[in-house]
Protein backbone atom coordinates (compact mmCIF):
# COMPACT_ATOMS: atom_id res chain seq x y z
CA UNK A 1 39.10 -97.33 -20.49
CA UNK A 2 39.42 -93.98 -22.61
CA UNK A 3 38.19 -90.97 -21.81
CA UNK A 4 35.26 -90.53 -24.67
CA UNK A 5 32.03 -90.96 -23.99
CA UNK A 6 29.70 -92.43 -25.65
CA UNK A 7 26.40 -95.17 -25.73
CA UNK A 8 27.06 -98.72 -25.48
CA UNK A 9 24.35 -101.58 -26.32
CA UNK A 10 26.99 -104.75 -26.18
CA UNK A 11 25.93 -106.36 -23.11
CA UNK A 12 27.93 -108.38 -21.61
CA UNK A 13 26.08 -110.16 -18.76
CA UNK A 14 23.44 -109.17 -15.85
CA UNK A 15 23.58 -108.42 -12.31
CA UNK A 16 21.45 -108.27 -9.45
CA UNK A 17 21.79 -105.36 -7.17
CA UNK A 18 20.32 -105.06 -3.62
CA UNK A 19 19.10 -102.22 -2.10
CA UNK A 20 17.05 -100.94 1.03
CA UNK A 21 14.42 -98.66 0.45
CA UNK A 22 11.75 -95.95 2.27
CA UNK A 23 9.97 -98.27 4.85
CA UNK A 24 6.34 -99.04 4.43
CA UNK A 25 4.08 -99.43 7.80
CA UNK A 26 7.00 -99.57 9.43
CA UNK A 27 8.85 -102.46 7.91
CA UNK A 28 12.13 -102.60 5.98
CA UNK A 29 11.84 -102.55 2.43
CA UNK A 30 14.07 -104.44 0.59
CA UNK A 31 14.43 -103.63 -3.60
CA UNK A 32 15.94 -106.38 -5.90
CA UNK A 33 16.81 -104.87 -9.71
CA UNK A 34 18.23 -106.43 -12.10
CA UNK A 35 20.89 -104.32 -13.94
CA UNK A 36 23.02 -104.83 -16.92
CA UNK A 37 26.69 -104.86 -17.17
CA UNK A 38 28.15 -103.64 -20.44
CA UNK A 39 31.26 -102.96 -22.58
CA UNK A 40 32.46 -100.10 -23.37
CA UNK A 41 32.18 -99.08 -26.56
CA UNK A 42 35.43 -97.91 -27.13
CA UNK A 43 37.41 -99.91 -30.10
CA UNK A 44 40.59 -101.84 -28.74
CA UNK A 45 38.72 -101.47 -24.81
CA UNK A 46 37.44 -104.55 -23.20
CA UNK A 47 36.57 -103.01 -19.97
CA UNK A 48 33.59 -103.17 -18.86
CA UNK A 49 30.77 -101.18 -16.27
CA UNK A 50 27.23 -101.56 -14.92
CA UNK A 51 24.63 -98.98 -16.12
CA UNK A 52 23.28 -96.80 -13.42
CA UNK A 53 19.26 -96.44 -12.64
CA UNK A 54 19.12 -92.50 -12.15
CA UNK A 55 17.21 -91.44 -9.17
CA UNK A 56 16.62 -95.04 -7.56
CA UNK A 57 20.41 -96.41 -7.38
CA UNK A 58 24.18 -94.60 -7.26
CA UNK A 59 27.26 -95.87 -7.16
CA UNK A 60 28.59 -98.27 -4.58
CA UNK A 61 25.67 -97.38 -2.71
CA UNK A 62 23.25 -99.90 -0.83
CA UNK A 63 20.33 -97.71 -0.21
CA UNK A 64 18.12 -95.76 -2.78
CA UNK A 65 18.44 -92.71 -3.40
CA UNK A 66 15.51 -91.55 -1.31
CA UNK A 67 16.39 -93.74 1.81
CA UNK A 68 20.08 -91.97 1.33
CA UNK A 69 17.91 -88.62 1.62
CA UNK A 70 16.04 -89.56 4.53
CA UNK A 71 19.12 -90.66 6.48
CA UNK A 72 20.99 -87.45 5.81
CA UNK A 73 18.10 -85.60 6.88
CA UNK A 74 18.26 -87.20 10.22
CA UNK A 75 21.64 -87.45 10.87
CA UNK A 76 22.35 -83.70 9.52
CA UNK A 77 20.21 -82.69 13.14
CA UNK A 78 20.44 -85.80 15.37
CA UNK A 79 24.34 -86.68 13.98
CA UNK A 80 25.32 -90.08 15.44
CA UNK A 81 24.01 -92.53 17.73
CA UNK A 82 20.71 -90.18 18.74
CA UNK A 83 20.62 -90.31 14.67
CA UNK A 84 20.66 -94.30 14.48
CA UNK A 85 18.65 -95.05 17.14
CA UNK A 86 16.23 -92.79 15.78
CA UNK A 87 16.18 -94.22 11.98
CA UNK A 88 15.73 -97.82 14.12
CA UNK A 89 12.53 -96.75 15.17
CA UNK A 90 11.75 -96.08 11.76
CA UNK A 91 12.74 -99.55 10.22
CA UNK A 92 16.02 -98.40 8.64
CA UNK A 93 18.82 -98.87 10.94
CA UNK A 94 21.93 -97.88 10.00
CA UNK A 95 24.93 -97.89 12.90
CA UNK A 96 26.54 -94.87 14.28
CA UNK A 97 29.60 -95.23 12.33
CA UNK A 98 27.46 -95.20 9.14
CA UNK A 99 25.30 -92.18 10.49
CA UNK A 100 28.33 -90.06 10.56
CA UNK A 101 29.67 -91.07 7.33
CA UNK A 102 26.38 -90.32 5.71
CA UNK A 103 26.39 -86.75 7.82
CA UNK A 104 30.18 -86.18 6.31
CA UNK A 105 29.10 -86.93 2.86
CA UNK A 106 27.00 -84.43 2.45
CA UNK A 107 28.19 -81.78 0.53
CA UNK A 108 29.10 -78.19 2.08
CA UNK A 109 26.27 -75.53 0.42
CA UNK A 110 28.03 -72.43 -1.54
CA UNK A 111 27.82 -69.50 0.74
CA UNK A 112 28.51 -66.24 0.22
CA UNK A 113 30.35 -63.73 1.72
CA UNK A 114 28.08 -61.99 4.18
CA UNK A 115 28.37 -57.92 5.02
CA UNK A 116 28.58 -58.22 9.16
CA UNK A 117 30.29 -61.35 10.55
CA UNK A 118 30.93 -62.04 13.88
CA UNK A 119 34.24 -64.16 15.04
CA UNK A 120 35.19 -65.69 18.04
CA UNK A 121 37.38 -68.86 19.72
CA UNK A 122 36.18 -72.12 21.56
CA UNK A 123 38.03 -74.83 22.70
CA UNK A 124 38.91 -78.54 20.98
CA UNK A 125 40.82 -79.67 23.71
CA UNK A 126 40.69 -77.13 26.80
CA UNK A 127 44.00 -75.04 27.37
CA UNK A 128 45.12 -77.00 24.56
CA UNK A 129 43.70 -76.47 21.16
CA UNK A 130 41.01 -73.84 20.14
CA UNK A 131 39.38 -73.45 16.79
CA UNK A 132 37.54 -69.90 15.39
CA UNK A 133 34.06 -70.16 14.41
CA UNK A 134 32.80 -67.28 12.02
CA UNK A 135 29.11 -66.24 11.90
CA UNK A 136 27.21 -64.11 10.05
CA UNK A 137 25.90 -61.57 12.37
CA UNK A 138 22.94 -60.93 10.69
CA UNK A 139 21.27 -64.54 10.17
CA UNK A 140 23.35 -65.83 13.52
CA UNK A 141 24.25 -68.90 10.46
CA UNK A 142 27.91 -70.30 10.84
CA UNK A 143 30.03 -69.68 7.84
CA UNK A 144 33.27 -71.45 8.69
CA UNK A 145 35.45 -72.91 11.35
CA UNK A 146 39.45 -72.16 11.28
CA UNK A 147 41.71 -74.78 12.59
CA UNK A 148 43.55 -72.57 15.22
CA UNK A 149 43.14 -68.95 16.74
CA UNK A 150 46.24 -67.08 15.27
CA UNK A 151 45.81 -64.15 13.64
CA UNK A 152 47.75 -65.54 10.43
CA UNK A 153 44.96 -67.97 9.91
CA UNK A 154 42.34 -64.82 10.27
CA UNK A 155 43.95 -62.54 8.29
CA UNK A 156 44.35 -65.64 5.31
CA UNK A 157 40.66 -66.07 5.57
CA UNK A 158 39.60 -62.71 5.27
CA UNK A 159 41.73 -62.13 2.32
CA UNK A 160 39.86 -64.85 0.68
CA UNK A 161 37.34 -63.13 1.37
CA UNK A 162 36.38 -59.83 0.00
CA UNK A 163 33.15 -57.67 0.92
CA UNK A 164 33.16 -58.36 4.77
CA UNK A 165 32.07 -54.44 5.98
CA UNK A 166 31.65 -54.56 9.70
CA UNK A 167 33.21 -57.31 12.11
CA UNK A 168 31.85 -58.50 15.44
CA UNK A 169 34.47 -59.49 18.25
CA UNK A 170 35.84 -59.72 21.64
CA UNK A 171 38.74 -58.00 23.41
CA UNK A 172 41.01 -60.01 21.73
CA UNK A 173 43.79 -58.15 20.28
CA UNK A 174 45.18 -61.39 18.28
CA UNK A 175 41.73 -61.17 15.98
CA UNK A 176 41.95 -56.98 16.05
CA UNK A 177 45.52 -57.25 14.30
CA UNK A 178 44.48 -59.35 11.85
CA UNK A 179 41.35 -57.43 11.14
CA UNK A 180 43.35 -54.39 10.51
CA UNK A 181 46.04 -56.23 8.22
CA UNK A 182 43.50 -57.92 6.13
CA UNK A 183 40.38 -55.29 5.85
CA UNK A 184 41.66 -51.92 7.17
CA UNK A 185 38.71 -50.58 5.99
CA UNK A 186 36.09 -52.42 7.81
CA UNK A 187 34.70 -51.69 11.23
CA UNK A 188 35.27 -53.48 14.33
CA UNK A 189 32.49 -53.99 16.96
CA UNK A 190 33.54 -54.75 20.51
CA UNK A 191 31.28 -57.26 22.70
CA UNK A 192 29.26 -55.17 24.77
CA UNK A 193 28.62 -58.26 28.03
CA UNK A 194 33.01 -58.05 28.03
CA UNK A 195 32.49 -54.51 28.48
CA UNK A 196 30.45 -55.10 31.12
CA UNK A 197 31.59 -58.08 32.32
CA UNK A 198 34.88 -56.01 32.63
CA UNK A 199 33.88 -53.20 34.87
CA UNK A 200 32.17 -55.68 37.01
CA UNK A 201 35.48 -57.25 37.93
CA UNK A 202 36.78 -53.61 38.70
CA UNK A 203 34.12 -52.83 40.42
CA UNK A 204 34.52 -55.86 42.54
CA UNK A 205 38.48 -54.56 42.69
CA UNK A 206 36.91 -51.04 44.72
CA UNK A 207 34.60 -52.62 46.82
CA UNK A 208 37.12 -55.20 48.28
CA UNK A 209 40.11 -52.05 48.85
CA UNK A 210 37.50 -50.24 50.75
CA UNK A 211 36.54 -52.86 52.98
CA UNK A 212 37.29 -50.67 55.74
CA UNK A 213 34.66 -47.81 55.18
CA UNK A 214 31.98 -49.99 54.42
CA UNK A 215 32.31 -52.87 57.20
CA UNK A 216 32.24 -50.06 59.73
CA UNK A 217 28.74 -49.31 58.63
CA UNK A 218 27.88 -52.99 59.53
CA UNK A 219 30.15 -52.94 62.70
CA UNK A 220 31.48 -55.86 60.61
CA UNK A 221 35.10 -56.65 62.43
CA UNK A 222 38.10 -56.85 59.77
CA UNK A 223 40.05 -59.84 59.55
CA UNK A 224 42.98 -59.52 61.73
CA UNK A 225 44.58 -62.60 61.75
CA UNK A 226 48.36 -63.63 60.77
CA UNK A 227 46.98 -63.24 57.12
CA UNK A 228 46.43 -59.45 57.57
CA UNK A 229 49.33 -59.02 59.27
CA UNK A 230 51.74 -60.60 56.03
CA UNK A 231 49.19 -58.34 54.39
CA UNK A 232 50.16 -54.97 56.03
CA UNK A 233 53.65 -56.14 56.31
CA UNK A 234 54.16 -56.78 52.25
CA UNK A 235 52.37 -53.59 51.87
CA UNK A 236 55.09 -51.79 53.77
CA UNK A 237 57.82 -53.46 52.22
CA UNK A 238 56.35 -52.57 48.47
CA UNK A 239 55.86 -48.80 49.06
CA UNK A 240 59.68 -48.80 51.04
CA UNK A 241 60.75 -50.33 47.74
CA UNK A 242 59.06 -48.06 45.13
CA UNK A 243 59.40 -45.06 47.42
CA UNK A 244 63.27 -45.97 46.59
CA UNK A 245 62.80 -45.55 42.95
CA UNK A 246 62.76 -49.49 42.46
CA UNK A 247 60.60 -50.73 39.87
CA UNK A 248 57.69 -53.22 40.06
CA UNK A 249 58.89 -55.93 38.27
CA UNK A 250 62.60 -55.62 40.49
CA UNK A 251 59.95 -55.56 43.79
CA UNK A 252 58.83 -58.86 42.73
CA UNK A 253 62.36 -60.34 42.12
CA UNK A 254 63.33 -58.67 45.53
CA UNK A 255 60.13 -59.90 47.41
CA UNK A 256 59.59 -63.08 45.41
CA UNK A 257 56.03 -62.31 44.43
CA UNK A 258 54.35 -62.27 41.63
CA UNK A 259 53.80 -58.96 39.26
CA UNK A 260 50.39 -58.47 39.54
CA UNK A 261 50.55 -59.16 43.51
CA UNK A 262 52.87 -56.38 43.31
CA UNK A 263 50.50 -54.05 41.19
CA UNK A 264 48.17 -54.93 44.01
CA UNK A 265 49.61 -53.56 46.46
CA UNK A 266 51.37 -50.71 44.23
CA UNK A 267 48.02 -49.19 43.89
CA UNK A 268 46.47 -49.38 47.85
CA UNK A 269 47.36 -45.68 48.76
CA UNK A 270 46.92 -46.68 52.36
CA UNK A 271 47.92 -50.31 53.65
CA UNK A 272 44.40 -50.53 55.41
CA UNK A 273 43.17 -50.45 51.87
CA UNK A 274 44.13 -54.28 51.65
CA UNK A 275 42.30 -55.26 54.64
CA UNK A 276 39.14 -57.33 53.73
CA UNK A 277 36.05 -58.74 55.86
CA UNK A 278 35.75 -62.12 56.35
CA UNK A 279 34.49 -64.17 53.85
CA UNK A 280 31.03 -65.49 55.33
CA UNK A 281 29.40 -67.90 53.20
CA UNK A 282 25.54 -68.75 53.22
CA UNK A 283 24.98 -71.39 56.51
CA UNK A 284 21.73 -73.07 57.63
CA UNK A 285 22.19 -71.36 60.84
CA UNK A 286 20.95 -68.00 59.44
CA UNK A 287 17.20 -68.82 59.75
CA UNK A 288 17.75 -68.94 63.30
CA UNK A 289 19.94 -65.90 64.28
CA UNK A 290 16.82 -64.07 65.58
CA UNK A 291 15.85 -67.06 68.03
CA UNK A 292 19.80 -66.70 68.82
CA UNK A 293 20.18 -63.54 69.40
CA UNK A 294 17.15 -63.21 71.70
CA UNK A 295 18.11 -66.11 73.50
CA UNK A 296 21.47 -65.17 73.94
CA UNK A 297 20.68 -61.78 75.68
CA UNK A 298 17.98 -63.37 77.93
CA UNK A 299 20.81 -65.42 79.28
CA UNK A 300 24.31 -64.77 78.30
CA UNK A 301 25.40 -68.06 80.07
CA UNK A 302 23.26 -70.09 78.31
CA UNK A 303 25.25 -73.38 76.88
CA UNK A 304 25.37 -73.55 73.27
CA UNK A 305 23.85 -77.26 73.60
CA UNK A 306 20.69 -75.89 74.71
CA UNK A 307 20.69 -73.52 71.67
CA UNK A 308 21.23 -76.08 69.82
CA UNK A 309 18.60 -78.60 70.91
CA UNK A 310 15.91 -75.89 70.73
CA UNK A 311 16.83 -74.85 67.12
CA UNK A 312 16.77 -78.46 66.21
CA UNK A 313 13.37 -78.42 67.66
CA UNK A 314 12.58 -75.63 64.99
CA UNK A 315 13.72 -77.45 61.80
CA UNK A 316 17.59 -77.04 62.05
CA UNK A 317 19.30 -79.94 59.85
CA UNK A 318 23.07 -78.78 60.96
CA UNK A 319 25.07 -80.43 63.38
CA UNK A 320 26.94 -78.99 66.67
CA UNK A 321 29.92 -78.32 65.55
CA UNK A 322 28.24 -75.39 62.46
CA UNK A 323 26.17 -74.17 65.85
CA UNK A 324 29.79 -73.85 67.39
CA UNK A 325 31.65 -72.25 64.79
CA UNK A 326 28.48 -69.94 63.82
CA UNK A 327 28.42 -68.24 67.41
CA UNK A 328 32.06 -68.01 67.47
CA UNK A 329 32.82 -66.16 64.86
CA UNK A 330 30.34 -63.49 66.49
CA UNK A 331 27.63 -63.89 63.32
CA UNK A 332 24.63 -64.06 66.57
CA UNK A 333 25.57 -60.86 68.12
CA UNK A 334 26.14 -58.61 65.30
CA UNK A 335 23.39 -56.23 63.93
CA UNK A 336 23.23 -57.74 61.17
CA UNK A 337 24.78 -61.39 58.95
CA UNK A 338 28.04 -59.86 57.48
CA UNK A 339 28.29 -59.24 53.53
CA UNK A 340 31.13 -59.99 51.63
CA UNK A 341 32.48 -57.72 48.87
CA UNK A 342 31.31 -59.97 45.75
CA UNK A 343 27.70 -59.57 47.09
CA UNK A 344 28.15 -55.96 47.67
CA UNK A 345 29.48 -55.44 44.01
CA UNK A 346 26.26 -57.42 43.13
CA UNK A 347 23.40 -54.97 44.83
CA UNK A 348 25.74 -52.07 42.99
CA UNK A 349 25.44 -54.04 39.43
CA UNK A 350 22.02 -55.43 39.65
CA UNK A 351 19.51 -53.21 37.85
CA UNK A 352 17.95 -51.01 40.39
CA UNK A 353 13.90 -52.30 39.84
CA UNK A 354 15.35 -55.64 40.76
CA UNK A 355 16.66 -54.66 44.32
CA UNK A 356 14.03 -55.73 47.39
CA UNK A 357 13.18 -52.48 49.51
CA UNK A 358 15.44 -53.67 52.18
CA UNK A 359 18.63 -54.00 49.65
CA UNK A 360 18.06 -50.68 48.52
CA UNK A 361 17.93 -48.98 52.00
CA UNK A 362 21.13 -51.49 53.01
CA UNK A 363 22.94 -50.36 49.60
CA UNK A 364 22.20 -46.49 50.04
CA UNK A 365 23.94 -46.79 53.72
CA UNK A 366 27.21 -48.92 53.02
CA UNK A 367 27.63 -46.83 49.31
CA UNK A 368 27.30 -43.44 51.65
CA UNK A 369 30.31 -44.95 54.06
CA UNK A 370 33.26 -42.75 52.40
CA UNK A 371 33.26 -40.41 48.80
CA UNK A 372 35.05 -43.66 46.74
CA UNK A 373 32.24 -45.84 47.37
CA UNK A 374 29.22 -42.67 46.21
CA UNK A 375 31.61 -41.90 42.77
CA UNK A 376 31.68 -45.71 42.07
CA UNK A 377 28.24 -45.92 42.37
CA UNK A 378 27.73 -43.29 40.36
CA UNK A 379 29.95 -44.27 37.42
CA UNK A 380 28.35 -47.84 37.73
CA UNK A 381 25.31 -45.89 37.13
CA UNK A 382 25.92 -43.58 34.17
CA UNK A 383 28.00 -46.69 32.20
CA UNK A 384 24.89 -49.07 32.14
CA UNK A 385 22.37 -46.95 30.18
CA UNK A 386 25.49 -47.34 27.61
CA UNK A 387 25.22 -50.56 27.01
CA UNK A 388 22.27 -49.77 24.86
CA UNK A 389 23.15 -48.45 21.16
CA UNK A 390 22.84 -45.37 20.50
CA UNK A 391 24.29 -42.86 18.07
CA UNK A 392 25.38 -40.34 20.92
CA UNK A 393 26.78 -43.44 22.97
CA UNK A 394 30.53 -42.45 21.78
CA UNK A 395 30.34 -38.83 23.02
CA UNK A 396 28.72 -39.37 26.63
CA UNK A 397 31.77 -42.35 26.90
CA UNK A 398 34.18 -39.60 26.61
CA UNK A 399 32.22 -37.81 29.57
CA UNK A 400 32.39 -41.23 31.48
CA UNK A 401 35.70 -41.75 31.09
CA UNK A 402 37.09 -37.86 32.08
CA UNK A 403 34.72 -38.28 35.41
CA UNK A 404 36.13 -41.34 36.22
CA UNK A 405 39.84 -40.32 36.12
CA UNK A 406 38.70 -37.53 38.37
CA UNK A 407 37.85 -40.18 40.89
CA UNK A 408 40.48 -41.85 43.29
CA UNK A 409 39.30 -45.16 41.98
CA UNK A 410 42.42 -47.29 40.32
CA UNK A 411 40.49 -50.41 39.19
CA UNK A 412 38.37 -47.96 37.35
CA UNK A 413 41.32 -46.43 35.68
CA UNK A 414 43.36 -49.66 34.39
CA UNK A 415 39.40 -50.40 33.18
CA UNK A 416 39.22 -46.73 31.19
CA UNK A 417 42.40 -47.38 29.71
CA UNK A 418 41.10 -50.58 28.64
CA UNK A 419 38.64 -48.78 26.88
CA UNK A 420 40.84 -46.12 25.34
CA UNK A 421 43.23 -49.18 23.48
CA UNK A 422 40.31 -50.12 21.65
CA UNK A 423 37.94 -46.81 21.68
CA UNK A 424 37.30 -47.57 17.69
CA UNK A 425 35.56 -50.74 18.76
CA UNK A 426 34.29 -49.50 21.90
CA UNK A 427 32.64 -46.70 20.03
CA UNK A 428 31.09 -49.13 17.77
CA UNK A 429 29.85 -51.60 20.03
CA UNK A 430 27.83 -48.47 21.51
CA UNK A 431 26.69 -47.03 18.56
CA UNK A 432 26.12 -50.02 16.36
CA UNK A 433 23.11 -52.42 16.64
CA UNK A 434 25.90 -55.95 15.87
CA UNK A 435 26.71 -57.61 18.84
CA UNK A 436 29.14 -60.70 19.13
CA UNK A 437 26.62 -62.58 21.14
CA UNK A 438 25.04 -64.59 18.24
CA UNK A 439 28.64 -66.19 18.09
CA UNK A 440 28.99 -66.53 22.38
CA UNK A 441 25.77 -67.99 21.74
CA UNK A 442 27.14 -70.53 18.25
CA UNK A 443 30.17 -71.70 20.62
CA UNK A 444 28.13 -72.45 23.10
CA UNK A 445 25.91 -75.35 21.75
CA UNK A 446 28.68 -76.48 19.94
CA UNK A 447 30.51 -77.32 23.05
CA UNK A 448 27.59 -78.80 24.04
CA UNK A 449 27.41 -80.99 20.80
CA UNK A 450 31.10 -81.81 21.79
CA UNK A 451 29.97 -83.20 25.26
CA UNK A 452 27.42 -84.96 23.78
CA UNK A 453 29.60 -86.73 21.46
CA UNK A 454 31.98 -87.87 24.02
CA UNK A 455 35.15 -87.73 22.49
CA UNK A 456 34.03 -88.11 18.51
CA UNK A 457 32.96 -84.27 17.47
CA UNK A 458 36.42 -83.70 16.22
CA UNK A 459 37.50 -81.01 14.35
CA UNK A 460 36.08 -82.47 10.78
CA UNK A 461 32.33 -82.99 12.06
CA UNK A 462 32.52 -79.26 14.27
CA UNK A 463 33.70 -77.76 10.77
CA UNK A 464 30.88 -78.97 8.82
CA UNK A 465 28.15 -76.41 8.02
CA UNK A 466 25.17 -79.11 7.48
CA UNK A 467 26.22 -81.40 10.53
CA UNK A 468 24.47 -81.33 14.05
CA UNK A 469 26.17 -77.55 14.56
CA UNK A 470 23.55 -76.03 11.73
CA UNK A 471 21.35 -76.15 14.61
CA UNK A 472 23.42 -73.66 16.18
CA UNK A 473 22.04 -70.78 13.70
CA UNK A 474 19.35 -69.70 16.56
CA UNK A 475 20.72 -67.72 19.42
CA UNK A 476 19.07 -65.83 21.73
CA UNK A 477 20.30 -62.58 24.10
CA UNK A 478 22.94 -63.33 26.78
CA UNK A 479 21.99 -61.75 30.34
CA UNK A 480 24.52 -59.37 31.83
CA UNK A 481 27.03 -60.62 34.50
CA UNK A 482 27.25 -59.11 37.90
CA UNK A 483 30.17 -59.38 40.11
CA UNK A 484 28.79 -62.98 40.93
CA UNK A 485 27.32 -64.07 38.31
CA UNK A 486 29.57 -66.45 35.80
CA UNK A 487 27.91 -68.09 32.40
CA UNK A 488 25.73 -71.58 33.59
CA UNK A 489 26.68 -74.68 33.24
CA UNK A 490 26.55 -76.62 29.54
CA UNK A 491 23.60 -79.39 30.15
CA UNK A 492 24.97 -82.69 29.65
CA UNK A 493 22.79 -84.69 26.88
CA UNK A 494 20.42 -87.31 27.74
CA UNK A 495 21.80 -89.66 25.06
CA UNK A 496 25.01 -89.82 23.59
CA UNK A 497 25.90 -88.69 19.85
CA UNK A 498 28.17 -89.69 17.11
C-alpha cells in the first residue's frame, strides 16, 4: 500500500466486529457493529483495510474506547491482580496479565524540567541491583527512574536536562560528583535525618567508650569475662604497635584484624575505655525485682524455688530457669535494672519534653559521671535546634563544630569532619527549606509496591510515571532516629498485585 492518503468508497465486503463495553446494572455489555472493509484507493493497489469508528472502536482492540478508559483508570492505581479483581466486581474482568498490559500502554505524560529535584537509590534486587528515582521536591511527583546508581548515568540525565537549580540528596558522594560535573552551578542540599541519624551513631560511639564513668553511677559491674580480657589485651598490643611508628593498616596485617577494629582501638586513649556493661535486655522478671529484692534481704537463704512459686502466684509467665539466670547475674540486688549504652544514647537524643521525670533525674546523674559525658550532652544539645532551617544555621555550625574539637570526644570528631567534606551541602540543608525526605518517603512505597507484586514490579512497571508508583507523589515528614530507633517495617499487602 502507498503512502498517500486519501478517501476510498470501493467497498469490498463487511465485517462484524465484537466489542465489550461500559457495564450497565452491573452486567457485561457486549457491542456488535458492523464495519466495512475497503480498498484502497490507490491505482495499481489491491490492498485492502477496515474503516475505523472514532471514539467507540481502535485498532486491534476488543473493548471500546471508554471501557479501555475505565480499565486504565483502575489499573493505573490498583496495577495488577488488586486491579482485575476489582474490574470483576464491576462486570468487566480482564486477567492480571491484561491489567498490566493495559497499565504499560498508557502513554508517559510530557513533564517538564522542575527547579528543585530531589534524588536518591532503592533497591531492585537487594545488595544486587539498585535503581535512582528522581522527584521533584516541590510537588513530591516522580519524574524518572535511572536503571543503575552510577554517577555516569546521573550526570547523562542531568545534561539532558537543563534548568535543574537546587538538588536534594544524601551523603552519597557517587550522586555529589556527578552533580558537580553536570550542573556546577546548582546547589546541593544534604538530608537533614542522615545528619542526624549520623551523630546518633557517634553519639552511641561515646557513650559505649565511657562505660566506665557512667556504670559506676549505677554500681553497674563491668563485664570482666575472657571477652574483656582479649579486649584489654588487643588494646595493648595496638598502642605497643603504633607507639612503634607502625601504621594502622600494617597493625591489622600484624594482628589479623580488621581496619576499622583497629581504628577502634587506635582511638581509646585508655584501654578501660573499651570496657562495656553487660548487655541486659528487657525480661519478664523485671515487674517483680521489688518483691525480690525485699524477699531476698528478709532471708538471704531463701531457695530460689520459693521465689519463684510466689512470683508465679503474682502473674509471672517465665519459667525457672529466666528466675535462675535473672538472680545470678546480680539484676535483684542492684539499686537499680542496669542500662545499656544504646538506651543511654536514647534519653540523650530524645527531645527533652518527652523524657518522664524519673529519666530526666536518672539522665542528669549518669551525664554528670565524668566532663566527656556533660560536653556530649551539650553538643547533642546545641546540634538539634539545627536541624531546623534557618538562614543563620551555617554560622552557629561553625561554632558547633570549633566546640566540639575542643572536646576529647573522637566519634564526634570523625562525625565533624564528616560535616566539613560536604559543608556546601551541609550549609544548605540548614539554611534551605528542601529536604530529601519527599524522595525517602517515594522509595519507600515503592518497595512496598515491589512486595506487593511478588516478584513482577520489575524495572519497566517501577519506571512508569502513571503506574501504581504515581501514588507515591504524597509523602509525609520522617521522624528523627535516636540511637535505637531504625526506619519500621514495610507492611506487607493484604492482596497481591500485578
Amino acid at each position: 500500500m502507498s503512502g498517500v492518503r486519501g478517501v476510498s468508497g470501493r467497498v469490498h465486503g463487511y465485517h462484524w466486529r465484537t466489542v465489550a463495553d461500559v457495564p450497565v446494572d452491573g452486567r457485561r455489555v457486549v457491542v456488535r457493529v458492523r464495519v466495512r472493509r475497503l480498498v484502497c484507493p490507490t491505482r495499481g493497489c489491491r490492498h485492502t483495510f477496515r474503516e475505523q469508528v472514532p471514539g467507540v472502536l481502535d485498532r486491534y482492540q476488543r473493548r471500546t474506547t471508554r471501557l479501555a478508559r475505565q480499565v486504565k483508570a483502575v489499573v493505573k492505581e490498583l496495577a495488577g491482580r488488586a486491579g482485575a479483581r476489582l474490574l470483576a466486581v464491576l462486570a468487566a474482568g480482564v486477567s492480571r496479565h491484561t491489567a498490566l498490559r493495559s497499565l504499560l500502554r498508557i502513554p508517559l505524560p510530557a513533564a517538564q524540567t522542575p527547579r528543585v529535584i530531589g534524588v536518591d537509590d532503592f533497591a531492585l534486587r537487594r545488595r544486587h541491583r539498585y535503581a535512582t528515582v528522581i522527584i521533584d521536591a516541590e510537588t513530591h511527583e516522580r519524574i524518572a527512574v535511572l536503571p543503575d546508581r552510577t554517577a555516569d548515568t546521573l550526570e547523562a540525565w542531568l545534561r539532558e536536562h537543563p534548568g535543574v537549580e537546587v538538588v536534594c540528596r544524601d551523603g552519597s558522594a557517587t550522586y555529589a560528583e556527578a552533580i558537580r560535573r553536570a550542573l556546577p552551578r546548582a546547589t546541593q542540599v544534604g538530608d537533614r535525618w542522615h545528619l542526624w541519624k549520623n551523630l546518633c551513631d557517634a553519639a552511641l560511639g561515646e557513650v559505649k567508650a565511657h562505660s566506665t564513668c557512667w556504670a559506676t553511677v549505677l554500681d553497674a559491674p563491668i563485664y570482666d569475662g575472657p571477652r574483656a580480657q582479649t579486649t584489654l589485651e588487643r588494646w595493648h598490643q595496638v598502642h605497643g604497635l603504633l607507639e612503634q611508628g607502625v601504621g594502622l593498616l600494617e597493625c591489622a596485617r600484624r594482628l589479623q584484624l580488621a581496619l576499622n577494629t583497629v581504628k577502634r582501638y587506635a582511638r581509646a586513649d585508655r584501654p578501660e575505655r573499651m570496657l562495656r556493661v553487660p548487655k541486659y535486655r528487657a525480661s519478664l522478671v523485671d515487674p517483680y525485682r521489688e518483691h525480690l529484692r525485699k524477699r531476698r534481704a528478709e532471708d538471704p537463704g531463701v531457695r530460689v524455688q520459693h521465689l519463684f512459686e510466689e512470683i508465679k502466684a503474682l502473674g509471672f509467665t517465665g519459667c525457672l530457669n529466666l528466675l535462675h539466670r535473672y538472680i545470678n547475674q546480680g539484676r535483684a540486688d542492684a539499686d537499680r535494672s542496669h542500662i545499656s549504652p544504646r538506651r543511654l544514647a536514647r534519653m540523650l537524643l530524645t527531645r527533652p519534653d518527652n523524657l518522664k521525670a524519673e529519666q530526666h533525674e536518672l539522665l542528669a546523674k549518669l551525664t554528670a559521671a565524668c566532663p566527656e559525658m556533660i560536653q556530649l550532652a551539650v553538643a547533642i544539645r546545641d546540634f538539634a535546634p539545627l536541624l531546623a532551617p534557618h538562614a543563620d544555621n551555617a554560622d552557629a555550625l561553625s561554632q558547633w563544630i570549633v566546640q566540639v574539637r575542643g572536646a576529647d570526644l573522637p566519634h564526634l570528631h570523625a562525625f565533624a569532619r564528616g560535616l566539613e567534606r560536604d559543608r556546601d551541602a551541609v550549609n544548605a540543608a540548614l539554611t534551605l527549606p528542601y529536604s530529601n525526605g519527599p524522595t525517602e518517603g517515594v522509595n519507600t512505597k515503592t518497595k512496598r509496591i515491589a512486595r506487593q507484586m511478588h516478584g513482577r514490579a520489575g524495572f519497566t512497571l517501577k519506571s512508569c510515571p502513571s503506574g501504581p508508583a504515581r501514588r507515591l507523589s504524597r509523602t509525609g515528614p520522617r521522624r528523627m532516629p535516636t540511637a535505637s530507633s531504625s526506619r519500621p517495617p514495610l507492611a506487607e499487602g493484604e492482596g497481591e498485585s500485578g
